[in-house]
C-alpha atoms as a PDB file:
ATOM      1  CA  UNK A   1       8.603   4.699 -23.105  1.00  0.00           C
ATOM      2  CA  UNK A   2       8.105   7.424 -20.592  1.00  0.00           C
ATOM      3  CA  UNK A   3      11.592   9.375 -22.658  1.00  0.00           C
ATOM      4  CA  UNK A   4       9.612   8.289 -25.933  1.00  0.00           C
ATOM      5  CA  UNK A   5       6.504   9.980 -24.738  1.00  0.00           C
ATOM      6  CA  UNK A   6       9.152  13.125 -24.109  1.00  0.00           C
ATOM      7  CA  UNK A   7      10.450  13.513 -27.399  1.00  0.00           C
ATOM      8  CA  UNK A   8       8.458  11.808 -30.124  1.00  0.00           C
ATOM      9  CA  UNK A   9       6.173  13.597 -32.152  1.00  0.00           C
ATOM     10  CA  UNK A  10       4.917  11.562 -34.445  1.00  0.00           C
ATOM     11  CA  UNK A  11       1.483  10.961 -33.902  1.00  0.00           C
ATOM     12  CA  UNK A  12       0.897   7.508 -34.757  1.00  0.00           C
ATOM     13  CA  UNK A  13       3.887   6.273 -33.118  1.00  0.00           C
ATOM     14  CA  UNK A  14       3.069   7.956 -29.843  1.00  0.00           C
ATOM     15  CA  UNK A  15      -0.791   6.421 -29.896  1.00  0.00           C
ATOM     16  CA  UNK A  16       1.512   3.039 -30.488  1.00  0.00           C
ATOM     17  CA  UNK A  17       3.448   3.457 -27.185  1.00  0.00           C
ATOM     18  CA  UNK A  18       0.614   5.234 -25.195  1.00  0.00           C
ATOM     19  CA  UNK A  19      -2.103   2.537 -26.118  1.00  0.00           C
ATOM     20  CA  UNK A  20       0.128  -0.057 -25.887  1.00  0.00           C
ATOM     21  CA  UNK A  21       1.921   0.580 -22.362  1.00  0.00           C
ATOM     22  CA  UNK A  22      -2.136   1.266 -21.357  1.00  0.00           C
ATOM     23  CA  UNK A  23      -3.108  -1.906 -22.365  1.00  0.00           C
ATOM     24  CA  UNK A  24      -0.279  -4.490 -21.264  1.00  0.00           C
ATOM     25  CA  UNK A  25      -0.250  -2.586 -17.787  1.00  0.00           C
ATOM     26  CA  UNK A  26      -4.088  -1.662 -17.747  1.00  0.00           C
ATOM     27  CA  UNK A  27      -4.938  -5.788 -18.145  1.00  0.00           C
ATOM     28  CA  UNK A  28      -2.803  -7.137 -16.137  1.00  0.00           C
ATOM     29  CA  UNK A  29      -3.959  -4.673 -12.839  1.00  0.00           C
ATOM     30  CA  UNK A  30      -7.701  -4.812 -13.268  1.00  0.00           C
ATOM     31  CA  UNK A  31      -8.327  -7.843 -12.053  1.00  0.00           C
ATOM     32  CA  UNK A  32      -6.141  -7.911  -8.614  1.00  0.00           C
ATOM     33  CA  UNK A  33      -6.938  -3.939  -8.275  1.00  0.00           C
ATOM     34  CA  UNK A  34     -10.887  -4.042  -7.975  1.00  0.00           C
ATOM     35  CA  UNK A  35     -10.798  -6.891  -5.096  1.00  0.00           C
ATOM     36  CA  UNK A  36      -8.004  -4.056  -3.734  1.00  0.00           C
ATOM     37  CA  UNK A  37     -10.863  -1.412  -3.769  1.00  0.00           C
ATOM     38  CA  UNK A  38     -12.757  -3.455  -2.391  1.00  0.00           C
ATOM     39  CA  UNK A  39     -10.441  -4.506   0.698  1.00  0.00           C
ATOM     40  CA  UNK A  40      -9.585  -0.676   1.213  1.00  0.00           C
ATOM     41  CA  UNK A  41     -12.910  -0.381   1.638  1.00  0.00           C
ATOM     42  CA  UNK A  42     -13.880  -2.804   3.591  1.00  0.00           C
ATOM     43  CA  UNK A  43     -11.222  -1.524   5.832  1.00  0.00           C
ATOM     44  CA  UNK A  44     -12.464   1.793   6.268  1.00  0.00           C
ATOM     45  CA  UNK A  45     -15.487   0.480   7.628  1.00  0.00           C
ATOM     46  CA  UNK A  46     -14.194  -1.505  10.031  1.00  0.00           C
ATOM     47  CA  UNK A  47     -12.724   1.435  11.350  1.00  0.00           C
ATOM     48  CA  UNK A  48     -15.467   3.709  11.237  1.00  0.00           C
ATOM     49  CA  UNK A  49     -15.532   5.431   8.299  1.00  0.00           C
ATOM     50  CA  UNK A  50     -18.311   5.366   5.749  1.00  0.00           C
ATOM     51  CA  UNK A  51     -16.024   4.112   3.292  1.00  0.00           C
ATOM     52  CA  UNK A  52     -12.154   4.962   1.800  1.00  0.00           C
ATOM     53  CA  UNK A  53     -13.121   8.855   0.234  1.00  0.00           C
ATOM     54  CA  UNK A  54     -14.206   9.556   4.050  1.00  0.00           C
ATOM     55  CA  UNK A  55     -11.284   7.846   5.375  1.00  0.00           C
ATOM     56  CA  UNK A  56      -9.081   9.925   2.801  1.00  0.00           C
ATOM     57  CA  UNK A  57     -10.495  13.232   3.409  1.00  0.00           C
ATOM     58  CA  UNK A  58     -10.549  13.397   7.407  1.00  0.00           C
ATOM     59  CA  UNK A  59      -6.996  15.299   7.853  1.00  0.00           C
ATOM     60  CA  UNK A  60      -8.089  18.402   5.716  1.00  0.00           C
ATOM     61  CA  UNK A  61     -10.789  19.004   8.448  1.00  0.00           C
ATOM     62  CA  UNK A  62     -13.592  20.426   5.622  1.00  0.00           C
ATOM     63  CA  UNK A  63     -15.996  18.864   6.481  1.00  0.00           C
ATOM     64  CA  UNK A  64     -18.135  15.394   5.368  1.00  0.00           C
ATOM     65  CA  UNK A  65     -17.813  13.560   1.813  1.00  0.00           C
ATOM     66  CA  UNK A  66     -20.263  15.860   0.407  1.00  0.00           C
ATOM     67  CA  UNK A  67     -19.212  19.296   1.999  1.00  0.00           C
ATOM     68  CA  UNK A  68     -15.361  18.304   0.745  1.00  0.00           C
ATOM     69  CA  UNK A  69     -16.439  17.550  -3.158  1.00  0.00           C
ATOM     70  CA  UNK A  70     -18.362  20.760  -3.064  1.00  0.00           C
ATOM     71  CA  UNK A  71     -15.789  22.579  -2.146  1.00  0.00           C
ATOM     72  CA  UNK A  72     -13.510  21.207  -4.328  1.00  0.00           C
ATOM     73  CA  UNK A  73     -15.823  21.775  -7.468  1.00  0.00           C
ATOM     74  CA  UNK A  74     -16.580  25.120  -6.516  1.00  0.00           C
ATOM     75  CA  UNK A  75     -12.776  25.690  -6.710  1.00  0.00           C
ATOM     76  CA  UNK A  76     -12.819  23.759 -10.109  1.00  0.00           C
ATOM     77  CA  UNK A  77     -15.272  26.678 -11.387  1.00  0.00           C
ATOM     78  CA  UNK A  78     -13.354  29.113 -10.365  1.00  0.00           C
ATOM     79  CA  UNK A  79     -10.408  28.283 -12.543  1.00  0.00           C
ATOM     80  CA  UNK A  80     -12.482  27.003 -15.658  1.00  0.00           C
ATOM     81  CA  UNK A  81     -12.193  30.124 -17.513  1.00  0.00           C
ATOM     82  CA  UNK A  82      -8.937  30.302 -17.531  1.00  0.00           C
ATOM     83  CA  UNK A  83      -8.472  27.124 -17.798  1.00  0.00           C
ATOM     84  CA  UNK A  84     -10.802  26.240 -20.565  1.00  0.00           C
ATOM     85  CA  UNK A  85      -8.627  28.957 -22.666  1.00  0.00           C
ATOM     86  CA  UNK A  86      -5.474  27.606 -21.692  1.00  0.00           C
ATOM     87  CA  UNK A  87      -6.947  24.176 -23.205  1.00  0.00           C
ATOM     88  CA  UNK A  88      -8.146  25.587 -26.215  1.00  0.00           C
ATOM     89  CA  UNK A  89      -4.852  27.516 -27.270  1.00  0.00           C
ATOM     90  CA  UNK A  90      -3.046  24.087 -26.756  1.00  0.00           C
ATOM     91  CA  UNK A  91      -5.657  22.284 -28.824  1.00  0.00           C
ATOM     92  CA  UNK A  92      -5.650  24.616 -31.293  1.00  0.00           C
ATOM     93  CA  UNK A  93      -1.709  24.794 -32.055  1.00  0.00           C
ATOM     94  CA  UNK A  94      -1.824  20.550 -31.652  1.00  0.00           C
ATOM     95  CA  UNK A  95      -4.619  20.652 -34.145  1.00  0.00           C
ATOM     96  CA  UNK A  96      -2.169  22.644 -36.506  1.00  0.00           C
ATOM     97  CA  UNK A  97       0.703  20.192 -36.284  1.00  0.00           C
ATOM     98  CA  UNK A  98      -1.658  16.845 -36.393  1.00  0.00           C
ATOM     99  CA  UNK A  99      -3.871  17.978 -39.217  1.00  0.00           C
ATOM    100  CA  UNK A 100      -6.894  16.126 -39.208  1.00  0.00           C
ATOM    101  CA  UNK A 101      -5.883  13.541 -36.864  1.00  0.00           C
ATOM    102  CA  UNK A 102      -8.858  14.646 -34.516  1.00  0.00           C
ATOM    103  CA  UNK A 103     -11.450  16.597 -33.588  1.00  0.00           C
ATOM    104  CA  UNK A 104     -10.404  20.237 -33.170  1.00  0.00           C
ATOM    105  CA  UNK A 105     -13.252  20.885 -31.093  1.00  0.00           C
ATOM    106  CA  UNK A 106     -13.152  17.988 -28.616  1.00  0.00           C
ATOM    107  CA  UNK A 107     -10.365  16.988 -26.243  1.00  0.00           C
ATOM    108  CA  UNK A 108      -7.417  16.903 -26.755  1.00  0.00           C
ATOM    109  CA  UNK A 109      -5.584  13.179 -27.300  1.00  0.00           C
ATOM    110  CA  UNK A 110      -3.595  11.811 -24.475  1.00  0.00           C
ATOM    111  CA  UNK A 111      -0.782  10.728 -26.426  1.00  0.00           C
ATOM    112  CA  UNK A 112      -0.013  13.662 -27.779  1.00  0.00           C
ATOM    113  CA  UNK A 113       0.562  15.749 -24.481  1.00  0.00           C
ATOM    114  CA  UNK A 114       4.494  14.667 -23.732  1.00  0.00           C
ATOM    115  CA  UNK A 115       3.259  12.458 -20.872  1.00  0.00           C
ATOM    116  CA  UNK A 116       2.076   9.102 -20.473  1.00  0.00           C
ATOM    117  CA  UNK A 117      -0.900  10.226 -18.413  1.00  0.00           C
ATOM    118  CA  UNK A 118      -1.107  13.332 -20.030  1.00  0.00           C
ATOM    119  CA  UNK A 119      -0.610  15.334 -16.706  1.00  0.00           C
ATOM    120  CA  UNK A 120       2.136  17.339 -17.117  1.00  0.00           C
ATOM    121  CA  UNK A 121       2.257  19.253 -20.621  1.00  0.00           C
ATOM    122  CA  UNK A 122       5.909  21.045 -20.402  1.00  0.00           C
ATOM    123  CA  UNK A 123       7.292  18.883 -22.949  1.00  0.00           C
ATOM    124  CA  UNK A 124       5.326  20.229 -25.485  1.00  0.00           C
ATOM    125  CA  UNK A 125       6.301  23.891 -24.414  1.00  0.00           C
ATOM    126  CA  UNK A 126       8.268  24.339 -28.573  1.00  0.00           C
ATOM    127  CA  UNK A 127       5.173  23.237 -30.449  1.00  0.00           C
ATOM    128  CA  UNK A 128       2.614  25.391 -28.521  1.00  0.00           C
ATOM    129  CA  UNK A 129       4.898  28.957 -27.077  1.00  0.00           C
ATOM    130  CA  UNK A 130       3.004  31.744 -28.100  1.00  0.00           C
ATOM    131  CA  UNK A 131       6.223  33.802 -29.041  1.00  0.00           C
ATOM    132  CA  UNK A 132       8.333  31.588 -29.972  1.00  0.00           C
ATOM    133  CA  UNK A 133      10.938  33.925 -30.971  1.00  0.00           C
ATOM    134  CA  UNK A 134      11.412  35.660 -27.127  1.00  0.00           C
ATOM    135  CA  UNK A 135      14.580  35.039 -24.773  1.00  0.00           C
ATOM    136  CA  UNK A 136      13.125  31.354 -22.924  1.00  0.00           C
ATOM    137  CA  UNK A 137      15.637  29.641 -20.491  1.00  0.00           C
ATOM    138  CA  UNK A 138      15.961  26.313 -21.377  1.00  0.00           C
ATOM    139  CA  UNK A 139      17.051  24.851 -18.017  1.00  0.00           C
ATOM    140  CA  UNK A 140      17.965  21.659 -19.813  1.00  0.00           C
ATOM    141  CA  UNK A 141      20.583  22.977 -22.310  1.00  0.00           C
ATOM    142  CA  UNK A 142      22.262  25.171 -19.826  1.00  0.00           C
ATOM    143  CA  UNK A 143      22.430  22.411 -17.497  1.00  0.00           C
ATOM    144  CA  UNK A 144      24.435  20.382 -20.083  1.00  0.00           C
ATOM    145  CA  UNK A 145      26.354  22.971 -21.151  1.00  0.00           C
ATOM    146  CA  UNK A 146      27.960  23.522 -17.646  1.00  0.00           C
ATOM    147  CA  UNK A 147      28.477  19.745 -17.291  1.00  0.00           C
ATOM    148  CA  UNK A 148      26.311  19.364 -14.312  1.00  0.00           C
ATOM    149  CA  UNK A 149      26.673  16.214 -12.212  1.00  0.00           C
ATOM    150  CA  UNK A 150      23.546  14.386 -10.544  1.00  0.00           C
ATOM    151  CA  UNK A 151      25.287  15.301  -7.130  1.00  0.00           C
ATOM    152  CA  UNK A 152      25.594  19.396  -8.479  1.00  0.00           C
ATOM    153  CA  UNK A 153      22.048  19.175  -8.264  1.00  0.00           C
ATOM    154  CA  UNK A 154      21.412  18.522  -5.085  1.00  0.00           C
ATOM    155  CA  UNK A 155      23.750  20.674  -3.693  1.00  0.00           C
ATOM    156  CA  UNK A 156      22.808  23.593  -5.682  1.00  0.00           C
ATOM    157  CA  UNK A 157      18.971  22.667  -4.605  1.00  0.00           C
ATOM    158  CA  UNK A 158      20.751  22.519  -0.502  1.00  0.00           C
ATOM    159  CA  UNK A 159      22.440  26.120  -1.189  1.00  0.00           C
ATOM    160  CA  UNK A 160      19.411  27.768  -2.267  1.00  0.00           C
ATOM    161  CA  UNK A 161      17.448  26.501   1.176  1.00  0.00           C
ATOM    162  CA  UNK A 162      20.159  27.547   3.484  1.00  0.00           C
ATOM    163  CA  UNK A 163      20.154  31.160   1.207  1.00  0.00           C
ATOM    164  CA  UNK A 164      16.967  31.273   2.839  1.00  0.00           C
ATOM    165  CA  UNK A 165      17.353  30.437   5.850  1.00  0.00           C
ATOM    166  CA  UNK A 166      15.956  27.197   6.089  1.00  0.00           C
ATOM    167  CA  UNK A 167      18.455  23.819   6.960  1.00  0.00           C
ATOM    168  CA  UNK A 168      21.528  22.403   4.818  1.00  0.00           C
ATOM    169  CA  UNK A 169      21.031  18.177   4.524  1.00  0.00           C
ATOM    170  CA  UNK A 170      22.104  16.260   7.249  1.00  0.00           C
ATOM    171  CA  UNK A 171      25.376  14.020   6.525  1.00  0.00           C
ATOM    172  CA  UNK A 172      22.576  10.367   6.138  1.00  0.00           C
ATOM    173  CA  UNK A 173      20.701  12.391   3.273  1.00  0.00           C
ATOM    174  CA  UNK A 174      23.930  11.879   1.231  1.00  0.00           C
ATOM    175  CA  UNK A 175      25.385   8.627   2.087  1.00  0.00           C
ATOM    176  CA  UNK A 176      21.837   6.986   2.648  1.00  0.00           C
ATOM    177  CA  UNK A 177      19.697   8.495  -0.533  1.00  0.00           C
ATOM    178  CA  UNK A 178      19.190   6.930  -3.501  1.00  0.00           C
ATOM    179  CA  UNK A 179      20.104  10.236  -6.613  1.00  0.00           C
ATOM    180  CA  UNK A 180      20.626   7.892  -9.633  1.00  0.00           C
ATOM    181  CA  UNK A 181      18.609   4.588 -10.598  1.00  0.00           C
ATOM    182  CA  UNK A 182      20.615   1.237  -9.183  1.00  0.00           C
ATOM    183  CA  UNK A 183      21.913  -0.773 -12.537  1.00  0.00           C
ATOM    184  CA  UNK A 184      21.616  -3.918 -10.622  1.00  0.00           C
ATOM    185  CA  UNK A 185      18.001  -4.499  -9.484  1.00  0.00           C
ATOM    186  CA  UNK A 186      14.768  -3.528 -10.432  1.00  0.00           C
ATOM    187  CA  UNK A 187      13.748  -0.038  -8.496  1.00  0.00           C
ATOM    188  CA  UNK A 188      10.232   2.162  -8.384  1.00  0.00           C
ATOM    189  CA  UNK A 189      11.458   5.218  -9.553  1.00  0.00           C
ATOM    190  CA  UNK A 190       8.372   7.441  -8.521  1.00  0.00           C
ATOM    191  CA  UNK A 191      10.408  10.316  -6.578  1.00  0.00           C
ATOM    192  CA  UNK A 192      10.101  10.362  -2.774  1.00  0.00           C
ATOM    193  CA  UNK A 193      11.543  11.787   0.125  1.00  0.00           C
ATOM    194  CA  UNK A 194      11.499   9.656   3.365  1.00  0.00           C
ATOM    195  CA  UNK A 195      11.630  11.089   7.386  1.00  0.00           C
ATOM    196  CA  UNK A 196      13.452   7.754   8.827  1.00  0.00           C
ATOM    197  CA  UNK A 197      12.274   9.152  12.087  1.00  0.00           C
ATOM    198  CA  UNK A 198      15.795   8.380  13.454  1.00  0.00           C
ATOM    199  CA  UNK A 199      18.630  10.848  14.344  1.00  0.00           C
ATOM    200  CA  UNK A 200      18.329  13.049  11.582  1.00  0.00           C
ATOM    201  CA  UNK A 201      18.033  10.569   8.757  1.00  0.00           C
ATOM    202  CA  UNK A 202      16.375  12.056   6.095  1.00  0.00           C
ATOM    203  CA  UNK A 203      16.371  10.800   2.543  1.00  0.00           C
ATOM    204  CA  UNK A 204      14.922  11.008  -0.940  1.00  0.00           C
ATOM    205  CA  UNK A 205      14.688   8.259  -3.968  1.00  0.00           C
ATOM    206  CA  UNK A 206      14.896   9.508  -6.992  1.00  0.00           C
ATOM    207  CA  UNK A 207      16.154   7.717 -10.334  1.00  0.00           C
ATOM    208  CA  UNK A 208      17.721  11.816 -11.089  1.00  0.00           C
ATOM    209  CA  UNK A 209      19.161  12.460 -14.543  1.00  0.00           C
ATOM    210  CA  UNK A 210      20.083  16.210 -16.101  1.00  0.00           C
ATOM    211  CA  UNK A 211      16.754  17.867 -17.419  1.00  0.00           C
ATOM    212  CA  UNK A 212      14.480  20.273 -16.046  1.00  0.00           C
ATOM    213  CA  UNK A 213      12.318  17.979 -15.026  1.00  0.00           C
ATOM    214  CA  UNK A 214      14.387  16.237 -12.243  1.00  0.00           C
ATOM    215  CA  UNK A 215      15.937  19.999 -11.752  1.00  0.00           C
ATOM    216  CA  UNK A 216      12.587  20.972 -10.376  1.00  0.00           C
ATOM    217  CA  UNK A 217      12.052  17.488  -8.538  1.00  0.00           C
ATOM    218  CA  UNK A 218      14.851  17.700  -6.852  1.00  0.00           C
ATOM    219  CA  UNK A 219      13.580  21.046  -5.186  1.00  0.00           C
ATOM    220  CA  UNK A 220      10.328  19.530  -4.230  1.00  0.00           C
ATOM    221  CA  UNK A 221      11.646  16.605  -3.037  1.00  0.00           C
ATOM    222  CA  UNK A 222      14.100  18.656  -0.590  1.00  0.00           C
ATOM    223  CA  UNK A 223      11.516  20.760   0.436  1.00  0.00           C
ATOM    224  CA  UNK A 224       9.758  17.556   1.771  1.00  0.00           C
ATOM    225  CA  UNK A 225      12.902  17.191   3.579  1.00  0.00           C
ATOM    226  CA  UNK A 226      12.821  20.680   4.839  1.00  0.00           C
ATOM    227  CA  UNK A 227      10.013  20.791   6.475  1.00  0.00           C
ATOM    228  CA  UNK A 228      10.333  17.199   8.073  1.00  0.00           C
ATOM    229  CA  UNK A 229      13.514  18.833   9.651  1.00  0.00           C
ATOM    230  CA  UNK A 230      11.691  21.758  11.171  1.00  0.00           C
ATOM    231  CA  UNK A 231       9.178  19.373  12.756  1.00  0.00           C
ATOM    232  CA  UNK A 232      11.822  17.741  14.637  1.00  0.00           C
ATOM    233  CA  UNK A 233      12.974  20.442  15.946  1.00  0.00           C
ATOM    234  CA  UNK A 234      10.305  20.947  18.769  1.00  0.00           C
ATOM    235  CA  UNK A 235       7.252  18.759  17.230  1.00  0.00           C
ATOM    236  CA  UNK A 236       6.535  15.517  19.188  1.00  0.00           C
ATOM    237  CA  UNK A 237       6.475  13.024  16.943  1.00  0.00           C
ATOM    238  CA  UNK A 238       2.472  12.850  16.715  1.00  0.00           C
ATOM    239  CA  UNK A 239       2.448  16.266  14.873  1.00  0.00           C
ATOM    240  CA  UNK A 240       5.575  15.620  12.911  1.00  0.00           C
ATOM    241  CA  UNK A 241       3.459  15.980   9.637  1.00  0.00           C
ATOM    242  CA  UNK A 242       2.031  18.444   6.997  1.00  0.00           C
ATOM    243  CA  UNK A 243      -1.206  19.891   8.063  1.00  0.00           C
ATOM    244  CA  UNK A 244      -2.871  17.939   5.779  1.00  0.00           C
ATOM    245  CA  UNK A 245      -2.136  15.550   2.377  1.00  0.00           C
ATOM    246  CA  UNK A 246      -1.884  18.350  -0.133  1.00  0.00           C
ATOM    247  CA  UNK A 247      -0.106  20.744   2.166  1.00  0.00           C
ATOM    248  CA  UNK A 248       3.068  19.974   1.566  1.00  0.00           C
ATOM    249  CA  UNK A 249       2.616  18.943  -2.138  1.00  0.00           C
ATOM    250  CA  UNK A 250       1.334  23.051  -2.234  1.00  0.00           C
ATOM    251  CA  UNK A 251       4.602  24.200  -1.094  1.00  0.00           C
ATOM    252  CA  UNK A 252       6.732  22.202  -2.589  1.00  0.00           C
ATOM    253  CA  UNK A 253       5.701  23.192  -5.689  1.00  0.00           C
ATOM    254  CA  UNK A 254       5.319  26.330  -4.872  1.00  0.00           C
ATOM    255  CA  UNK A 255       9.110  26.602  -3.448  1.00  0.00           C
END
């Protein structure tokens, strides 16, 4: 479903597989998830925290519940304009292709956005490039083209760190990682890199295959690895972590 999501563009088939993926997962979770809430909760307290949120935001060190979501909306304001363009261009070009299929006015349907939760919108990059006839790299097709391997991936991703100065993977990353999804058991394939906290084991899971997608989450993934490497270095093992949750998430991208 998720490669359906990817390709498909027909609009009633993708409101087929988007509502219906929603609603066999969505029914089956809500009742075991909101005693889960609940317990999280409940937890928090009993450790001295108002509740989860305050639990959650402590490491970024800005402040209470309140001070923290006021921050963050401020920073939400300051990117709406752009923002509320960049929506509107999409909408308009989807609102071209799906002709009265929905409101051209309103938001834009989840479905249609290349994504099962509609939060990344690169696989829609054909229908909605503003000029569609200028020189684009299409990291996919070249990748192909020169035969890549899952394993030419990785190592490309190591020589471009070490080009910069930062660490080549240790000899556990590549005998103990998981690059391709196992065709013998059932596997959460949500990337991840791991700090085994044991002479220099460092790995990542990913269920890789040849797009641009899993081209550019292989470089955030290593760059997890990257930095856990530098902490152990010199870091006890107490600050062996990003500064806070989104720091490293930042970066990564970023890199």
């Amino acid at each position: 479903l998720e490669r359906l999501m990817q390709i498909e563009k027909d609009y009633d088939r993708l409101l087929w597989a988007w509502k219906g993926w929603h609603d066999e997962c969505g029914n089956k979770i809500r009742p075991v998830y909101l005693p889960y809430i609940d317990l999280l909760n409940k937890h928090a307290k009993e450790n001295g925290y108002q509740d989860l949120a305050e639990y959650w935001i402590e490491d970024y060190e800005m402040g209470n519940v309140t001070e923290f979501e006021s921050i963050i909306d401020q920073l939400l304001k300051d990117i709406m304009p752009l923002y509320e363009q960049l929506h509107a261009y999409v909408r308009g070009r989807l609102c071209s292709q799906y002709e009265n299929r929905f409101d051209c006015d309103g938001p834009i349907p989840a479905h249609i956005l290349g994504n099962m939760w509609a939060q990344t919108w690169h696989d829609r990059l054909d229908d909605v490039i503003p000029y569609p006839d200028a020189p684009l790299i299409n990291i996919t097709k070249v990748l192909i083209e020169k035969k890549f391997s899952i394993h030419q991936l990785y190592t490309m991703g190591e020589s471009f760190f070490t080009s910069i100065g930062l660490y080549p993977m240790t000899p556990k990353f590549w005998t103990r990682s998981m690059f391709k999804k196992p065709i013998d058991r059932d596997t959460v394939c949500h990337a991840s890199a791991f700090d085994m906290e044991y002479h220099d084991d460092y790995r990542v899971k990913i269920c890789t295959k040849i797009n641009d997608n899993y081209f550019y989450t292989v470089y955030h993934e290593m760059g997890h690895i990257e930095y856990y490497m530098a902490y152990s270095k010199k870091q006890p093992f107490v600050y062996r972590s990003g500064a806070n949750s989104g720091f490293h998430e930042a970066i990564g991208d970023t890199i």
